[in-house]
PDB file of N, CA and C in Angstrom:
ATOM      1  N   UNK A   1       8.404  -6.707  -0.197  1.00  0.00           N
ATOM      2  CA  UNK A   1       9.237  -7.807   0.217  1.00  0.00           C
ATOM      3  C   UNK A   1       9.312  -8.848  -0.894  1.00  0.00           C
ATOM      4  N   UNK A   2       9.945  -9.253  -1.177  1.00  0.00           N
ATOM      5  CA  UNK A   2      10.519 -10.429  -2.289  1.00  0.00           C
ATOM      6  C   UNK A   2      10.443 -11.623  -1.680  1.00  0.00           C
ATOM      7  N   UNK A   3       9.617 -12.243  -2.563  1.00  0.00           N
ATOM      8  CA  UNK A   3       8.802 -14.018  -2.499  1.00  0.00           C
ATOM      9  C   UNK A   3       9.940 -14.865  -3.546  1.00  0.00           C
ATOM     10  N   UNK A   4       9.458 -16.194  -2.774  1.00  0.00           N
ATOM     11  CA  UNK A   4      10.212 -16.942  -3.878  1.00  0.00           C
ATOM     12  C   UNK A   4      11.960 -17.338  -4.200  1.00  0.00           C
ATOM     13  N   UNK A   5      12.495 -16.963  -3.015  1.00  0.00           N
ATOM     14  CA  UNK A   5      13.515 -16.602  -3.195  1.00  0.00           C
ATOM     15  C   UNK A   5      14.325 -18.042  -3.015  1.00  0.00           C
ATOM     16  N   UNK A   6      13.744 -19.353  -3.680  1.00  0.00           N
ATOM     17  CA  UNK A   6      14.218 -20.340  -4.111  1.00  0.00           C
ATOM     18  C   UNK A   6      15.367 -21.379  -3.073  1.00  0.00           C
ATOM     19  N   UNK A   7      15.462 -20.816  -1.592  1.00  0.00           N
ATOM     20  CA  UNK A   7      16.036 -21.380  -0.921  1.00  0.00           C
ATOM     21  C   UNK A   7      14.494 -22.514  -0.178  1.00  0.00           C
ATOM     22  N   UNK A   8      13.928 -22.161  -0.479  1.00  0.00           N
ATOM     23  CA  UNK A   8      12.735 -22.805   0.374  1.00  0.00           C
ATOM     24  C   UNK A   8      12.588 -24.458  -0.451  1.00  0.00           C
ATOM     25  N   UNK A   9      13.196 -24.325  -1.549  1.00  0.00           N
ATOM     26  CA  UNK A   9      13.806 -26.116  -2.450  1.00  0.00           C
ATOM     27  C   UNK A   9      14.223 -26.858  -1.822  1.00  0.00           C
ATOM     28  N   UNK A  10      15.475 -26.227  -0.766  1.00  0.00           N
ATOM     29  CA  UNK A  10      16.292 -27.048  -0.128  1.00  0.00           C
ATOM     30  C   UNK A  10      15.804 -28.405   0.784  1.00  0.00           C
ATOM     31  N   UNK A  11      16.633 -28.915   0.455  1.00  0.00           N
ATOM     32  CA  UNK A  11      16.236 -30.462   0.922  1.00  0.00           C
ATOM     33  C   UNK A  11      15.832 -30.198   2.671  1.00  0.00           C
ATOM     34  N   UNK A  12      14.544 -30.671   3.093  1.00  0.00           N
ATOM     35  CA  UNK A  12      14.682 -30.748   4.527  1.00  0.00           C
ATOM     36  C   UNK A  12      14.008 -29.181   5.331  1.00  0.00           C
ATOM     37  N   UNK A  13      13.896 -28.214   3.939  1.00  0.00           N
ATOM     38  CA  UNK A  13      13.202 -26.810   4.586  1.00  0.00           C
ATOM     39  C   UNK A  13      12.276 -27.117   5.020  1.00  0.00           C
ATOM     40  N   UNK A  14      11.609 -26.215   6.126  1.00  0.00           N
ATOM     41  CA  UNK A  14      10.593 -26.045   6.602  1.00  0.00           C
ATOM     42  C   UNK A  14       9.959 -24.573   6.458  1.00  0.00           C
ATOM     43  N   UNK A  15       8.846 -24.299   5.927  1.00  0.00           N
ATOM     44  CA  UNK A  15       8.128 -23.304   5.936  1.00  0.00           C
ATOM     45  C   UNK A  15       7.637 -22.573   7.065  1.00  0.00           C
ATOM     46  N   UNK A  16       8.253 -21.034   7.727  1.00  0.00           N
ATOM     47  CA  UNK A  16       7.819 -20.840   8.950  1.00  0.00           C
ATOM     48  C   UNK A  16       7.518 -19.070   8.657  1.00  0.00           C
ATOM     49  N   UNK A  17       6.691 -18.979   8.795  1.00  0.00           N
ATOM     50  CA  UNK A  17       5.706 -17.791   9.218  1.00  0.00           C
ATOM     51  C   UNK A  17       5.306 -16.907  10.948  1.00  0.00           C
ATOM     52  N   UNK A  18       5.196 -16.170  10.650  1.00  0.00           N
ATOM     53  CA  UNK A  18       4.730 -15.877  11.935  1.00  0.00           C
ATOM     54  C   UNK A  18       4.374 -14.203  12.104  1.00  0.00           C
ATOM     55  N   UNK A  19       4.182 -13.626  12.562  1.00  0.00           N
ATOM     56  CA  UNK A  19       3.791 -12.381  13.308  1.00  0.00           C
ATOM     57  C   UNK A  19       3.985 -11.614  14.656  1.00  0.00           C
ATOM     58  N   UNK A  20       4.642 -10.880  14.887  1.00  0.00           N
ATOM     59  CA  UNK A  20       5.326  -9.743  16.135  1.00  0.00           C
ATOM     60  C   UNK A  20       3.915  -8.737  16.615  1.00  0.00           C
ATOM     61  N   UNK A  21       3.540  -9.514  17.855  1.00  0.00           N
ATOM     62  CA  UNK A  21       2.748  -8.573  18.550  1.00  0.00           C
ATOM     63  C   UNK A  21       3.334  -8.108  19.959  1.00  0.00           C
ATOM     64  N   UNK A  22       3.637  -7.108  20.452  1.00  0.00           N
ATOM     65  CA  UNK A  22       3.990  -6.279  21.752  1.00  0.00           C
ATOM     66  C   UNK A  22       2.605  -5.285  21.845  1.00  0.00           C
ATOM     67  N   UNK A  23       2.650  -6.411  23.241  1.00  0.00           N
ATOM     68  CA  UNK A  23       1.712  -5.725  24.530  1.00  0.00           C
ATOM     69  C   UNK A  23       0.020  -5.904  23.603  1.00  0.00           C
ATOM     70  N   UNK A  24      -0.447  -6.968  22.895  1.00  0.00           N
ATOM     71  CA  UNK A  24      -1.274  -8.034  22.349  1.00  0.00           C
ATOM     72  C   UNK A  24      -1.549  -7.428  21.215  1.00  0.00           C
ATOM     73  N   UNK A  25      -0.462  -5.846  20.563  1.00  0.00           N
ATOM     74  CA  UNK A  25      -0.946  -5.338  19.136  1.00  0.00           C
ATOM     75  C   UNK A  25      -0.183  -5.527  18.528  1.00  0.00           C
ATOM     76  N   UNK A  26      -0.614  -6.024  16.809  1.00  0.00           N
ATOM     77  CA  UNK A  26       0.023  -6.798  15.561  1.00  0.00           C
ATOM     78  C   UNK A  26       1.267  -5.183  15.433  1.00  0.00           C
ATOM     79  N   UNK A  27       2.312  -5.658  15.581  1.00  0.00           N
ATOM     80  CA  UNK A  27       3.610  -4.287  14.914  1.00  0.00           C
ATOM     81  C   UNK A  27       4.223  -4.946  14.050  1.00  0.00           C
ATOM     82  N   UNK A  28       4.608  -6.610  13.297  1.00  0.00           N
ATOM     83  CA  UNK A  28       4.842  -6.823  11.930  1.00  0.00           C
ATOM     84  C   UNK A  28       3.951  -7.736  11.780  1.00  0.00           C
ATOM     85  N   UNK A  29       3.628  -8.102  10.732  1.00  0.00           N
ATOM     86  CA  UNK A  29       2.638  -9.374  10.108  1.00  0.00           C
ATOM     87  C   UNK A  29       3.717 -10.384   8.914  1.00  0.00           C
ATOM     88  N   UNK A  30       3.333 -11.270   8.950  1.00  0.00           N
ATOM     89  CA  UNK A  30       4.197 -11.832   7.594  1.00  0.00           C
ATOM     90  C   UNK A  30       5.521 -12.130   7.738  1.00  0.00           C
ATOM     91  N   UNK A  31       5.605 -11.940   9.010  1.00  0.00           N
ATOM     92  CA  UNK A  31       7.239 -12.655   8.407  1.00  0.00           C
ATOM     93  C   UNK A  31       7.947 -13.824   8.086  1.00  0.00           C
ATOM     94  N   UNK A  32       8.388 -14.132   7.406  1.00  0.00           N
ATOM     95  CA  UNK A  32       8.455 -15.698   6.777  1.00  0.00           C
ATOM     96  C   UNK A  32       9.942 -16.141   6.247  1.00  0.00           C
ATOM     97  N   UNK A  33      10.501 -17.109   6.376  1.00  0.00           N
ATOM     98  CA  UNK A  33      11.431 -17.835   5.613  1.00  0.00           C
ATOM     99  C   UNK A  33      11.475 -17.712   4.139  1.00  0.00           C
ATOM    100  N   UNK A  34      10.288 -17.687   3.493  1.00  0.00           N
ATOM    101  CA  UNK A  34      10.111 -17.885   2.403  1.00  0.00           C
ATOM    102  C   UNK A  34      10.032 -16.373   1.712  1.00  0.00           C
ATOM    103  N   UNK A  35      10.288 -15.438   2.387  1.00  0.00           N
ATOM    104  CA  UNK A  35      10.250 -14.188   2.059  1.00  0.00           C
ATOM    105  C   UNK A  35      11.777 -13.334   1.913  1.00  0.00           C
ATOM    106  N   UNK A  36      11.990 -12.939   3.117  1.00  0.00           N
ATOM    107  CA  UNK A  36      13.217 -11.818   3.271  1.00  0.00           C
ATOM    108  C   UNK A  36      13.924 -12.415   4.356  1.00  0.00           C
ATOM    109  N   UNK A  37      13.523 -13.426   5.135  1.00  0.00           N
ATOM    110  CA  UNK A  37      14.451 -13.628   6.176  1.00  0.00           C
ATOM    111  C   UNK A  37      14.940 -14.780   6.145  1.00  0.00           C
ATOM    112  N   UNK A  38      16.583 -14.775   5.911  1.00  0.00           N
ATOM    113  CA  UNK A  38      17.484 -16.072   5.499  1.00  0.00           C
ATOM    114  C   UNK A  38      18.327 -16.446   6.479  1.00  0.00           C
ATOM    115  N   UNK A  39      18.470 -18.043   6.881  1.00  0.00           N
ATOM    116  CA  UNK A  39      19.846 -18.192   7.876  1.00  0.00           C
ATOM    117  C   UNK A  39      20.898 -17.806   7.790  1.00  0.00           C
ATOM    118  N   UNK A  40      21.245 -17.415   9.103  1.00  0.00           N
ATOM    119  CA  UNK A  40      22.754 -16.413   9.044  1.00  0.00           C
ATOM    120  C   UNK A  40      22.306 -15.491   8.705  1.00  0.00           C
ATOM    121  N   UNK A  41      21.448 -14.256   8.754  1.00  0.00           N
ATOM    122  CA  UNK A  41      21.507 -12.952   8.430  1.00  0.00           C
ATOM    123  C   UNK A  41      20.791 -12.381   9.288  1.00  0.00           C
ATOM    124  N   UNK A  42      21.660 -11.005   9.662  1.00  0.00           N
ATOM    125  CA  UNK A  42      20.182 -10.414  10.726  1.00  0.00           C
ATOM    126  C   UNK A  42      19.525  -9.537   9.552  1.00  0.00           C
ATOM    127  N   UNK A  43      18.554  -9.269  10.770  1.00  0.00           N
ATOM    128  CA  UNK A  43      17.157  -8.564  10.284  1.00  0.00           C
ATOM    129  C   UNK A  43      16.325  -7.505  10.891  1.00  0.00           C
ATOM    130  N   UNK A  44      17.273  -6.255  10.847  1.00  0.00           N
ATOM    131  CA  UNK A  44      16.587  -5.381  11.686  1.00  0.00           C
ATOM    132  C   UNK A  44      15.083  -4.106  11.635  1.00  0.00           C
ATOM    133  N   UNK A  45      14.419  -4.233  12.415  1.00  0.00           N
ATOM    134  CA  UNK A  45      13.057  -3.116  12.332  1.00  0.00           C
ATOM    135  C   UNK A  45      13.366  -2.235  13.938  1.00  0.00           C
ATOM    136  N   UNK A  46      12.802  -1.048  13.375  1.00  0.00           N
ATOM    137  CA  UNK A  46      12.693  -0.461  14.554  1.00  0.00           C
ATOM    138  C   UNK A  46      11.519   0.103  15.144  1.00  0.00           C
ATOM    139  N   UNK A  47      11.360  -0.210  16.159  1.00  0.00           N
ATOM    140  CA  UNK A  47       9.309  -0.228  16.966  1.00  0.00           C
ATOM    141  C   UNK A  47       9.915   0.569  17.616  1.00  0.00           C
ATOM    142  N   UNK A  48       9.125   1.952  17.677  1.00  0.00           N
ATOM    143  CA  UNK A  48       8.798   2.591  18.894  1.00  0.00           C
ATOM    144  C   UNK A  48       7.599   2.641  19.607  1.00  0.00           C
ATOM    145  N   UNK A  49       7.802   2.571  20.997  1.00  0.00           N
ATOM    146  CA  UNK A  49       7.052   2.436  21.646  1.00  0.00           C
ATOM    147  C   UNK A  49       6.968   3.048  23.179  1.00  0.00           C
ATOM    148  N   UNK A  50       5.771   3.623  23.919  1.00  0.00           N
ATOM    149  CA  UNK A  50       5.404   4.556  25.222  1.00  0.00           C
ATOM    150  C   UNK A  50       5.246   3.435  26.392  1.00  0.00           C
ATOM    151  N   UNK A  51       6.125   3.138  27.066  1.00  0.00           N
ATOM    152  CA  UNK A  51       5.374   2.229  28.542  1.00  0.00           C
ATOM    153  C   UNK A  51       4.330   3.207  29.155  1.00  0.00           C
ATOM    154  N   UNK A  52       3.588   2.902  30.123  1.00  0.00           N
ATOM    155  CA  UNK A  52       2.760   4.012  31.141  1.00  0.00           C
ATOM    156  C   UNK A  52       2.633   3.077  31.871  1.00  0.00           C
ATOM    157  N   UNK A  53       2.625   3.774  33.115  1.00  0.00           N
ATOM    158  CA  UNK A  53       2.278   3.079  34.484  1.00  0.00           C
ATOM    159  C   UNK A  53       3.430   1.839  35.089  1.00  0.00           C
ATOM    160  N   UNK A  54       4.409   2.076  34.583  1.00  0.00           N
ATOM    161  CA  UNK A  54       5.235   1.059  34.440  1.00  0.00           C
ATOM    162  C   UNK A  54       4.770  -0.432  34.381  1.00  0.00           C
ATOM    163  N   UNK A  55       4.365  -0.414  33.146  1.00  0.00           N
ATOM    164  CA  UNK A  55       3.464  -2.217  32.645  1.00  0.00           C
ATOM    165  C   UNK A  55       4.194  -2.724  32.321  1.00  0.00           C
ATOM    166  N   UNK A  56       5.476  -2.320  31.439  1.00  0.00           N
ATOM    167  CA  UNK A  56       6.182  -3.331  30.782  1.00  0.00           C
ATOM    168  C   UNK A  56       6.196  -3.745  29.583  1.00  0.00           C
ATOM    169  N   UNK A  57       6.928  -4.554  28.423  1.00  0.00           N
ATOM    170  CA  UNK A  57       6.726  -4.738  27.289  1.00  0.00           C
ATOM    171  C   UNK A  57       6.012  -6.057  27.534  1.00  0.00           C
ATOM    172  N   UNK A  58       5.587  -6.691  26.668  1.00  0.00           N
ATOM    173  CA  UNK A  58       5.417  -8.568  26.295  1.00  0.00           C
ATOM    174  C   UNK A  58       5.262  -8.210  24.786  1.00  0.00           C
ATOM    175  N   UNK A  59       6.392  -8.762  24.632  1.00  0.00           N
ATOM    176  CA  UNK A  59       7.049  -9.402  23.143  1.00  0.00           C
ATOM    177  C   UNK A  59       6.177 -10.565  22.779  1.00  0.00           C
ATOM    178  N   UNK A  60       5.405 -10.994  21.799  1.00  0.00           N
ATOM    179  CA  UNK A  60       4.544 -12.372  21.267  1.00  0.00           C
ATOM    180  C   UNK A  60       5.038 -12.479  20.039  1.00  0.00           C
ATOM    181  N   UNK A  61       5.557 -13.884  19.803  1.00  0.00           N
ATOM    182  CA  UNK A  61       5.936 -13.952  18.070  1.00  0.00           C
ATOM    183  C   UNK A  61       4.517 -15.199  17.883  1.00  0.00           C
ATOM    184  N   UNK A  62       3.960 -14.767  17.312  1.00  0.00           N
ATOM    185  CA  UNK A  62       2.290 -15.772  17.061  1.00  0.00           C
ATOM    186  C   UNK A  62       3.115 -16.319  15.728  1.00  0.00           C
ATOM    187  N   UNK A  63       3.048 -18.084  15.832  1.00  0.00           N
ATOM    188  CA  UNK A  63       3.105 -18.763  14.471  1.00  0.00           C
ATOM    189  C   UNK A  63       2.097 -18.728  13.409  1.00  0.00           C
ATOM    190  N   UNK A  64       1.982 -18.363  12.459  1.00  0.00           N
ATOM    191  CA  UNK A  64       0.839 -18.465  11.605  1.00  0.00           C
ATOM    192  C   UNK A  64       1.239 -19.800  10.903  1.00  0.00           C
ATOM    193  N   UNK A  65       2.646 -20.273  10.858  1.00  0.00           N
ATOM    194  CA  UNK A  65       2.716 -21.503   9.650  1.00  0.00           C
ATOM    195  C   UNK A  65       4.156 -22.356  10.279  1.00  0.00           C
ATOM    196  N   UNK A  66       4.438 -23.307  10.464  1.00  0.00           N
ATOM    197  CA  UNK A  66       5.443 -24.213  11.417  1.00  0.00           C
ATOM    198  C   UNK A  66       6.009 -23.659  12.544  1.00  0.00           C
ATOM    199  N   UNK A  67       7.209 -23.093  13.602  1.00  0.00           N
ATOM    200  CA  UNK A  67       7.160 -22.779  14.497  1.00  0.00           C
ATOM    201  C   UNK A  67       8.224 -21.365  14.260  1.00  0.00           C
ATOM    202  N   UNK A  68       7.547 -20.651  15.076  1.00  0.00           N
ATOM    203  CA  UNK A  68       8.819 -19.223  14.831  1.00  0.00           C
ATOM    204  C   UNK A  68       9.588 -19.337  15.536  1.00  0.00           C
ATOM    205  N   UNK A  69      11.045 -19.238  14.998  1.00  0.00           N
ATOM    206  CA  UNK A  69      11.975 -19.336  15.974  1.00  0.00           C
ATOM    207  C   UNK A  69      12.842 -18.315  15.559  1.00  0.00           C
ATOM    208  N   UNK A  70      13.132 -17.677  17.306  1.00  0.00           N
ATOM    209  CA  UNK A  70      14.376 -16.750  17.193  1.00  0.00           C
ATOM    210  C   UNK A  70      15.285 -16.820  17.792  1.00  0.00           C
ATOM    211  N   UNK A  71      16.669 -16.268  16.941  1.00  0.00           N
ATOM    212  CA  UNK A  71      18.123 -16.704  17.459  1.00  0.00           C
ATOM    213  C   UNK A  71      18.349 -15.329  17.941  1.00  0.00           C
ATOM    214  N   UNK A  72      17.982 -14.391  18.426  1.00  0.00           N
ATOM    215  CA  UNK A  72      18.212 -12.671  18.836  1.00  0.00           C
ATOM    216  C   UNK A  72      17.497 -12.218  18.984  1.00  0.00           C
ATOM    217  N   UNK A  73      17.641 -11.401  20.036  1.00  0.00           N
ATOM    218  CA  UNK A  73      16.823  -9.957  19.880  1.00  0.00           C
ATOM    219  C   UNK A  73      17.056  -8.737  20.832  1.00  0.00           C
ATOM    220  N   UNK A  74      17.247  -7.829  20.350  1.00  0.00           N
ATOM    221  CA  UNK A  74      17.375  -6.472  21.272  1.00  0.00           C
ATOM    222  C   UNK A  74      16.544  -5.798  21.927  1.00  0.00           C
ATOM    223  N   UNK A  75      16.294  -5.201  22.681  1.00  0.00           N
ATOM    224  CA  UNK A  75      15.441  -3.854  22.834  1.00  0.00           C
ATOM    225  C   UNK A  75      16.402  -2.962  23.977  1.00  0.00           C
ATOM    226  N   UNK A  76      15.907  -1.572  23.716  1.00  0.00           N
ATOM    227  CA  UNK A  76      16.726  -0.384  24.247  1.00  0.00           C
ATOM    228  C   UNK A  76      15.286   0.813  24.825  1.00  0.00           C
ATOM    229  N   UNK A  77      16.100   0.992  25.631  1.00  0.00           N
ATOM    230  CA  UNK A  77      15.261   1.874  26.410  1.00  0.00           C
ATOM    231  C   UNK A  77      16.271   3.021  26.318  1.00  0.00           C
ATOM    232  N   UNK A  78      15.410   4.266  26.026  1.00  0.00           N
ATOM    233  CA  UNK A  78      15.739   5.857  26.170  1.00  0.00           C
ATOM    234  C   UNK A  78      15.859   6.439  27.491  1.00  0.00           C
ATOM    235  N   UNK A  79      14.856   5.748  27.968  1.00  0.00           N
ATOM    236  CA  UNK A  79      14.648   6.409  29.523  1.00  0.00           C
ATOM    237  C   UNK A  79      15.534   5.783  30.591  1.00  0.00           C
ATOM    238  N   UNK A  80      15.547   6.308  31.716  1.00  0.00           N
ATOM    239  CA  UNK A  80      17.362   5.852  32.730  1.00  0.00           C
ATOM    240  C   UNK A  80      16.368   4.341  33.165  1.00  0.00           C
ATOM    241  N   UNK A  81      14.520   3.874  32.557  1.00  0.00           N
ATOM    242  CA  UNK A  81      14.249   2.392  33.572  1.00  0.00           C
ATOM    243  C   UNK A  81      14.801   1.198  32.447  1.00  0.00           C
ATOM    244  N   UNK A  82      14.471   0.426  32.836  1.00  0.00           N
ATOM    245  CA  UNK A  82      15.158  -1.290  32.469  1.00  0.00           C
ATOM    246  C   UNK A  82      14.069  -1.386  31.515  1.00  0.00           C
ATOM    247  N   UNK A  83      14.390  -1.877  30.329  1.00  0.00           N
ATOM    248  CA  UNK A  83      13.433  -2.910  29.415  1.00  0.00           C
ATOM    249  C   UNK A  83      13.603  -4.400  29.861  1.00  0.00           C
ATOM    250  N   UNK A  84      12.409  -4.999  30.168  1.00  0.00           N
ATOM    251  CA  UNK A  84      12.328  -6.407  29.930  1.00  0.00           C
ATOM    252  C   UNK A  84      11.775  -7.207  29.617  1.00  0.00           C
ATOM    253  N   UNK A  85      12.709  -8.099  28.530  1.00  0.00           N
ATOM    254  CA  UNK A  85      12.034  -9.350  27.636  1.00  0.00           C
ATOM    255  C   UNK A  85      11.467 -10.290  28.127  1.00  0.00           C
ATOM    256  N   UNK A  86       9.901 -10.463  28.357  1.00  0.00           N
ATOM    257  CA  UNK A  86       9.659 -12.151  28.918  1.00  0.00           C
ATOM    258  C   UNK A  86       9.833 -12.605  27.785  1.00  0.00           C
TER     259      UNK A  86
END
């Protein structure tokens, strides 16, 4: 991933970090402003993942550095049940 990418100058930035845990295990670490992810652009990964027992997902974005904020997000289910985002 590419650091440094000189928008983080801008007058008024804020430095924001954070980390993607579903169902309380780390699936990205690091993700940051100051890295690969710029306003106005999406940013897609793809997690696969097994429900059992019908538990459900829980999506956690943990801040490591000012507040994580998200403008989107998807998830898709293979199987004929419902995914749902708390």
């Amino acid at each position: 991933m590419p650091t440094g990418s000189g928008h983080e100058e801008s007058q008024g930035f804020e430095v924001r970090a954070f980390d993607l845990h579903i169902n309380k295990r780390p699936v990205l670490s690091g993700l940051s402003n100051t890295g690969y992810l710029y306003p106005e652009r999406a940013v897609s990964s793809r997690i696969n993942l097994s429900v059992k027992q019908e538990k459900g997902i829980i999506i956690d974005f943990q801040a490591v550095k000012g507040e994580a904020i998200l403008n989107g997000l998807s998830a898709k289910s293979e199987a004929a049940s419902v995914v749902e985002i708390l």
